[in-house]
Protein backbone atom coordinates (compact mmCIF):
# COMPACT_ATOMS: atom_id res chain seq x y z
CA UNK A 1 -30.88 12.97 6.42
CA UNK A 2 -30.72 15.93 8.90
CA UNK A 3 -33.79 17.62 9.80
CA UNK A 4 -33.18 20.82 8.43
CA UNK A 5 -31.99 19.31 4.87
CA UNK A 6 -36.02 18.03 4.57
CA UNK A 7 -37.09 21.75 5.47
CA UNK A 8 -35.15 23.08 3.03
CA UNK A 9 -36.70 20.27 0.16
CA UNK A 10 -39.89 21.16 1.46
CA UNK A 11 -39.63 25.12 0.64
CA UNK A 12 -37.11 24.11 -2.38
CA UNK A 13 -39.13 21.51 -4.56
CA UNK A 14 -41.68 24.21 -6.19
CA UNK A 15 -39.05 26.94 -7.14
CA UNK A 16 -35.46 25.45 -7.25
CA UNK A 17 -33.30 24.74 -10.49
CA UNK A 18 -32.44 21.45 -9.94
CA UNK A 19 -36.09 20.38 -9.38
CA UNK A 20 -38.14 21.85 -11.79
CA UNK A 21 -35.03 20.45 -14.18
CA UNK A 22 -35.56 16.96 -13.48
CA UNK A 23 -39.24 17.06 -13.30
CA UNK A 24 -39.40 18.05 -16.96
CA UNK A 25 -36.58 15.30 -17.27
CA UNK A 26 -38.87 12.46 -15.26
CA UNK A 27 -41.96 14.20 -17.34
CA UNK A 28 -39.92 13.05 -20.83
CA UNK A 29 -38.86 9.68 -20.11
CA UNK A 30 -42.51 9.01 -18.17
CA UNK A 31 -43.85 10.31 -21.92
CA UNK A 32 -41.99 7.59 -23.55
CA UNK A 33 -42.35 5.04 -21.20
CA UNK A 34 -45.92 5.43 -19.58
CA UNK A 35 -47.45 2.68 -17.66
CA UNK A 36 -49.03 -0.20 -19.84
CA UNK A 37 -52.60 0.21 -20.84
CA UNK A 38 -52.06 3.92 -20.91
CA UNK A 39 -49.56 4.79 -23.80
CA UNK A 40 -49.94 8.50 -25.13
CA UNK A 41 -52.21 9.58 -21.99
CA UNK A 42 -51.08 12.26 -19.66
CA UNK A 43 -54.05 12.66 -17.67
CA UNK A 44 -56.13 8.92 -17.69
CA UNK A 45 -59.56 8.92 -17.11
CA UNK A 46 -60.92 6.65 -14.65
CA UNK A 47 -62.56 3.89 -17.20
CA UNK A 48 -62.91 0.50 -18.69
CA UNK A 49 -60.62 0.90 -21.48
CA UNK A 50 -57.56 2.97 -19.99
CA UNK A 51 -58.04 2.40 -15.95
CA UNK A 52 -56.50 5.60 -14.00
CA UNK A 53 -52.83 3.87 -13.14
CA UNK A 54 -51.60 2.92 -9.34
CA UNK A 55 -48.29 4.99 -8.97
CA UNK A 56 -46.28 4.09 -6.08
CA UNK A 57 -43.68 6.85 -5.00
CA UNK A 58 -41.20 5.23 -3.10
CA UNK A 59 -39.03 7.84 -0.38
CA UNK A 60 -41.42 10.63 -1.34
CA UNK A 61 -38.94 12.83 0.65
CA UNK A 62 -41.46 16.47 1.32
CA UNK A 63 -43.87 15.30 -1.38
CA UNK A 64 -42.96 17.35 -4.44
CA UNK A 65 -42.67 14.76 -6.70
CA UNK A 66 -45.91 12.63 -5.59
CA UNK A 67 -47.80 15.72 -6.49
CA UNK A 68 -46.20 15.89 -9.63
CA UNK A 69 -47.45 12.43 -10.29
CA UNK A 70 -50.87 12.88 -9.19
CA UNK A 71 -51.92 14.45 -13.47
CA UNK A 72 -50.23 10.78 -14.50
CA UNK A 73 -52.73 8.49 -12.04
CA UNK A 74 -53.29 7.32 -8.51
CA UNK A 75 -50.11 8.11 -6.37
CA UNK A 76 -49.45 6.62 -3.21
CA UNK A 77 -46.26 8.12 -1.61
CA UNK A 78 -43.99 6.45 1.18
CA UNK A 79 -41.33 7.31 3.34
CA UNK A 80 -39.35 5.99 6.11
CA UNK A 81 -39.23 9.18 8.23
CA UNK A 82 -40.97 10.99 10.21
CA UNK A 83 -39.99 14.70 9.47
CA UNK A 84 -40.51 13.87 5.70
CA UNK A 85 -44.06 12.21 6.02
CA UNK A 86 -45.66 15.25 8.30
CA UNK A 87 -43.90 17.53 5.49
CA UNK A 88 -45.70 15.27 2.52
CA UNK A 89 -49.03 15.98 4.19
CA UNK A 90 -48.65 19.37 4.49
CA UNK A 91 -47.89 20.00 1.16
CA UNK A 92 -51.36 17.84 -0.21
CA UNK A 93 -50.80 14.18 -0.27
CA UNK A 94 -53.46 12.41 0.51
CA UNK A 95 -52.35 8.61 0.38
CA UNK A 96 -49.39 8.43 2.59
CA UNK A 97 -47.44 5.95 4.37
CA UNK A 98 -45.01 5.58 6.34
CA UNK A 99 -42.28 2.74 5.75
CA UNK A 100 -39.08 1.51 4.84
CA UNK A 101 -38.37 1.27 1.00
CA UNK A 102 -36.43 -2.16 2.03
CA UNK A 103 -39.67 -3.93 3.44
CA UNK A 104 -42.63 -2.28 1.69
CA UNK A 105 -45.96 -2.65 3.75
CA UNK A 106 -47.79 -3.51 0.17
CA UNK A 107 -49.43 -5.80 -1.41
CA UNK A 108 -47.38 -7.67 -4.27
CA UNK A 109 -48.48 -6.80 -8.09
CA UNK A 110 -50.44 -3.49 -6.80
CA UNK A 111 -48.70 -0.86 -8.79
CA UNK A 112 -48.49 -0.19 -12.87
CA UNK A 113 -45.61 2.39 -11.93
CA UNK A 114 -43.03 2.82 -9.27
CA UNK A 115 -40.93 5.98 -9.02
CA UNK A 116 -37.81 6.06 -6.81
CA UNK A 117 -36.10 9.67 -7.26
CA UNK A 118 -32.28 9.66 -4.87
CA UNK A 119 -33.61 6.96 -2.30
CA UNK A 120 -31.64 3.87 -2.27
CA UNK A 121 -28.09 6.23 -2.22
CA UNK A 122 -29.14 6.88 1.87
CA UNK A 123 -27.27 5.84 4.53
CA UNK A 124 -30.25 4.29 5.97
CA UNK A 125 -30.87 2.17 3.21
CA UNK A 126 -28.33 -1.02 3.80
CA UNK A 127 -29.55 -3.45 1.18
CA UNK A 128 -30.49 -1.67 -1.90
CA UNK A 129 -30.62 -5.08 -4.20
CA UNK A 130 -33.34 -6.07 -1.72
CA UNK A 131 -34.82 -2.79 -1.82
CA UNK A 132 -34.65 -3.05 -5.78
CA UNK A 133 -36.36 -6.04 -4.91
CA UNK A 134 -39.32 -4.93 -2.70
CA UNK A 135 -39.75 -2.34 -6.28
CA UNK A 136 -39.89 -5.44 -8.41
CA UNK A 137 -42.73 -7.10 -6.13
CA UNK A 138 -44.92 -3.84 -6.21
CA UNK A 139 -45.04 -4.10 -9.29
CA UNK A 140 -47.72 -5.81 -11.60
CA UNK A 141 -46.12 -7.47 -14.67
CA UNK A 142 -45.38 -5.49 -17.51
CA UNK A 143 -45.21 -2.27 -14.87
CA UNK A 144 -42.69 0.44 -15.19
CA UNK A 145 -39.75 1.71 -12.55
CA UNK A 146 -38.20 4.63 -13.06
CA UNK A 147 -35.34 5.19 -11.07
CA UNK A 148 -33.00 8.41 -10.43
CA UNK A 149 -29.78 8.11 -7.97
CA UNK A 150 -26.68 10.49 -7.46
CA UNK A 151 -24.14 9.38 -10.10
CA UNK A 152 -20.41 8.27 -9.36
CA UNK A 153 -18.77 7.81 -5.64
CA UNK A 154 -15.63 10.25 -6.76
CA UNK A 155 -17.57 13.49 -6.96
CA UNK A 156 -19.10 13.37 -2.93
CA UNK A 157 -19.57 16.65 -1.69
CA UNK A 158 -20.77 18.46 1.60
CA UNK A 159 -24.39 18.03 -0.07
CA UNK A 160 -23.41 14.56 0.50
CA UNK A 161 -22.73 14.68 3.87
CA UNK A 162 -25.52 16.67 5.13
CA UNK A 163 -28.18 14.45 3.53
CA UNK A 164 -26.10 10.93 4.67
CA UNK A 165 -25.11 9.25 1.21
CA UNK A 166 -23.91 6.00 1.37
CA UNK A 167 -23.45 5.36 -2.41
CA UNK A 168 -22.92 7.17 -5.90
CA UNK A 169 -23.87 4.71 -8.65
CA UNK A 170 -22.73 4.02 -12.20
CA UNK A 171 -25.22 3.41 -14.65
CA UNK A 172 -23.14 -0.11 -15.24
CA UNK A 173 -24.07 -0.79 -11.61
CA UNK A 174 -27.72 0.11 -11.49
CA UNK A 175 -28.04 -1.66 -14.70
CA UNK A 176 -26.98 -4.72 -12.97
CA UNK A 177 -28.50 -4.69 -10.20
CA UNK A 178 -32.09 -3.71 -11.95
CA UNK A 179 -31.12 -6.91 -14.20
CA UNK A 180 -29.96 -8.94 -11.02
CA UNK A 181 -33.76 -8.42 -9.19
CA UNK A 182 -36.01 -9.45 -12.59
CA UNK A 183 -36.27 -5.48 -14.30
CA UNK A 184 -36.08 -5.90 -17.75
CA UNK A 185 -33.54 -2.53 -18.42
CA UNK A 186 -35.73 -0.66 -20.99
CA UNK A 187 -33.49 2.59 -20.65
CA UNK A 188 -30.24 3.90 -19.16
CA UNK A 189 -28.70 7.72 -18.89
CA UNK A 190 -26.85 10.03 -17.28
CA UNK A 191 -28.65 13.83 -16.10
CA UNK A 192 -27.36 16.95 -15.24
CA UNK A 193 -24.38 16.74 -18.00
CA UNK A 194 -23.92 20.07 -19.17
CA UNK A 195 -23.03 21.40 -15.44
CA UNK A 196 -20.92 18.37 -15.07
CA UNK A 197 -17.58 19.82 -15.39
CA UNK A 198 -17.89 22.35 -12.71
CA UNK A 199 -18.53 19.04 -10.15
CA UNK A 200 -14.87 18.96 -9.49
CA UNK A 201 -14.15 22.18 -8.95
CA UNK A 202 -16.95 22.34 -6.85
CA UNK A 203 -15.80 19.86 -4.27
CA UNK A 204 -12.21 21.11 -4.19
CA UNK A 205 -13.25 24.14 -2.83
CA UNK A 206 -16.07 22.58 -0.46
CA UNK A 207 -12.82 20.82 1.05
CA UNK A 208 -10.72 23.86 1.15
CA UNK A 209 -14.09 25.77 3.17
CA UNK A 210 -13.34 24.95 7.08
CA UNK A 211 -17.27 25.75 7.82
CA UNK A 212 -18.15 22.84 5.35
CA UNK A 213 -19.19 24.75 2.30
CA UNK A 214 -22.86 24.97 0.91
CA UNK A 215 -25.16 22.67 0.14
CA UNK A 216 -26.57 21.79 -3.38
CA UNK A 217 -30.07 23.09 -2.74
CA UNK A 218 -28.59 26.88 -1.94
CA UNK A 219 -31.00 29.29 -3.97
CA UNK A 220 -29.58 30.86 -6.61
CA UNK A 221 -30.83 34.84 -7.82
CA UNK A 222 -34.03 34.37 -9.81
CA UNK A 223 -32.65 35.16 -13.03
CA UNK A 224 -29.77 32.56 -12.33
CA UNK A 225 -31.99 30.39 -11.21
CA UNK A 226 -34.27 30.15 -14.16
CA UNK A 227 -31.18 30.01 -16.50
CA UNK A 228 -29.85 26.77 -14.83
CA UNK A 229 -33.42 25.42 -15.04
CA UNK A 230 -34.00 26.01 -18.56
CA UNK A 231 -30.47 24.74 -19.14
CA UNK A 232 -31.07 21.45 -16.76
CA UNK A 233 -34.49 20.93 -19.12
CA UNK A 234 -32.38 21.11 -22.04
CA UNK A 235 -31.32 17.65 -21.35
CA UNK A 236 -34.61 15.89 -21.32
CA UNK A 237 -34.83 14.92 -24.69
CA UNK A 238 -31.62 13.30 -24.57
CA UNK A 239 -32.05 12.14 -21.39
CA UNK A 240 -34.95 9.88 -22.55
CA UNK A 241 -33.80 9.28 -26.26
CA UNK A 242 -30.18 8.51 -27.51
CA UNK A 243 -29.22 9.05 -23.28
CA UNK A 244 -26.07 11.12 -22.28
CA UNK A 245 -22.85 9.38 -21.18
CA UNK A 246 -22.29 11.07 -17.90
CA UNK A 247 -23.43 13.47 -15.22
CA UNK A 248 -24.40 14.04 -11.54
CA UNK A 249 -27.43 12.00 -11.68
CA UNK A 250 -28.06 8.66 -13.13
CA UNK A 251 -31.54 7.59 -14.31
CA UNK A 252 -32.91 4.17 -15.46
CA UNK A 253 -36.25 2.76 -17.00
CA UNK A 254 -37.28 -0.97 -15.62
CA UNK A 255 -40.10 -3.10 -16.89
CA UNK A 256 -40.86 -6.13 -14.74
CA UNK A 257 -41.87 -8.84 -17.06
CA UNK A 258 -42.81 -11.97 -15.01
């Protein structure tokens, strides 16, 4: 990913559409699939009964999310680069690492969830069933992965470019491949449906504009802004209930079970 695309996440993540969207998205189907021991807690309390749970956030990108995690349990966020780990720390996290989603530097069984939000898509990931793997290992039986990746190869845009995809996925294909690595698949569904038709239109003109168009984190007006982020939120209770059957963004539910 260029530099400048994790600058822009970083001042992004608290304010744009797309973000607060999916965090009430990953909020609903977190709700319904919580970590074991924990089921109908939002904040745990650190205690015999309901232990606070280990949440590994895996490509924490500027940190957004691993915050966002930190009212659910004990997050500990990684990332591969650089730029996007001195970005994480700025913004709060506290237990950080740096490292390659393809060859954690973890124990095996440590974690009771895993979160992977647009990570194994990247260029720089170049074996994403072993990297599927790795998540699996993490993992203590009976933990949860929750996985969200950029959704079908025919829709690439500039956004694309600049941030170095290497795959769009089907939720046929993460399905098996989360099968293929041990996941039980507990969930499958497309996100960001209702804006889906405009995709297309989107990326004809991002062709047609020689300076190579703009990005998908470009900040909309405030009142546009909050429209398209009330409209994104719409979908999470179909998003983690009867699912939606297509959209920019493809989201799965694992459970490893051995």
């Amino acid at each position: 990913m260029e530099r400048e695309q994790y600058d822009l996440m970083f001042r992004q993540e608290a304010r744009h559409w797309w973000y607060a969207g999916m965090r009430r998205i990953s909020a609903a189907l977190l709700d319904r699939y919580p970590p074991t021991g924990c089921r109908g807690q939002v904040s745990p309390t650190p205690d015999t009964r309901h232990p606070t749970p280990e949440i590994l956030d895996a490509g924490c990108g500027s940190g957004g999310m691993a915050r966002f995690l930190e009212r659910r349990g004990r997050v500990t966020a990684i990332d591969l680069a650089a730029e996007a780990v001195s970005l994480a720390r700025r913004r709060g996290v506290r237990r950080l690492l740096r490292g390659s989603v393809g060859a954690l530097p973890l124990c095996s069984e440590r974690f009771d969830l895993v979160t992977s939000f647009d990570v194994l898509y990247h260029l720089a990931v170049d074996d994403d069933v072993a990297a599927l793997g790795e998540l699996h290992r993490v993992l203590r039986p009976g933990g949860i992965l929750l996985i969200r990746l950029p959704a079908y190869d025919r829709i690439r845009g500039a956004h694309d470019q600049a941030v170095h995809t290497r795959h769009r996925y089907t939720r046929r294909e993460l399905r098996a491949k989360l099968e293929g690595v041990g996941f039980r698949v507990e969930h499958t569904s497309y996100a960001n449906f209702l804006l889906f038709p405009i995709a297309p239109a989107k990326r004809l003109l991002e062709r047609r504009d020689s300076s190579g168009g703009v990005t998908d984190l470009w900040q909309p007006p405030g009142p546009l802004n909050r429209a398209l982020a009330a409209l994104l939120a719409l979908e999470a209770p179909w998003v983690s209930g009867p699912s939606l059957p297509w959209g920019l963004s493809v989201f799965a539910v694992g459970r490893r079970i051995r």
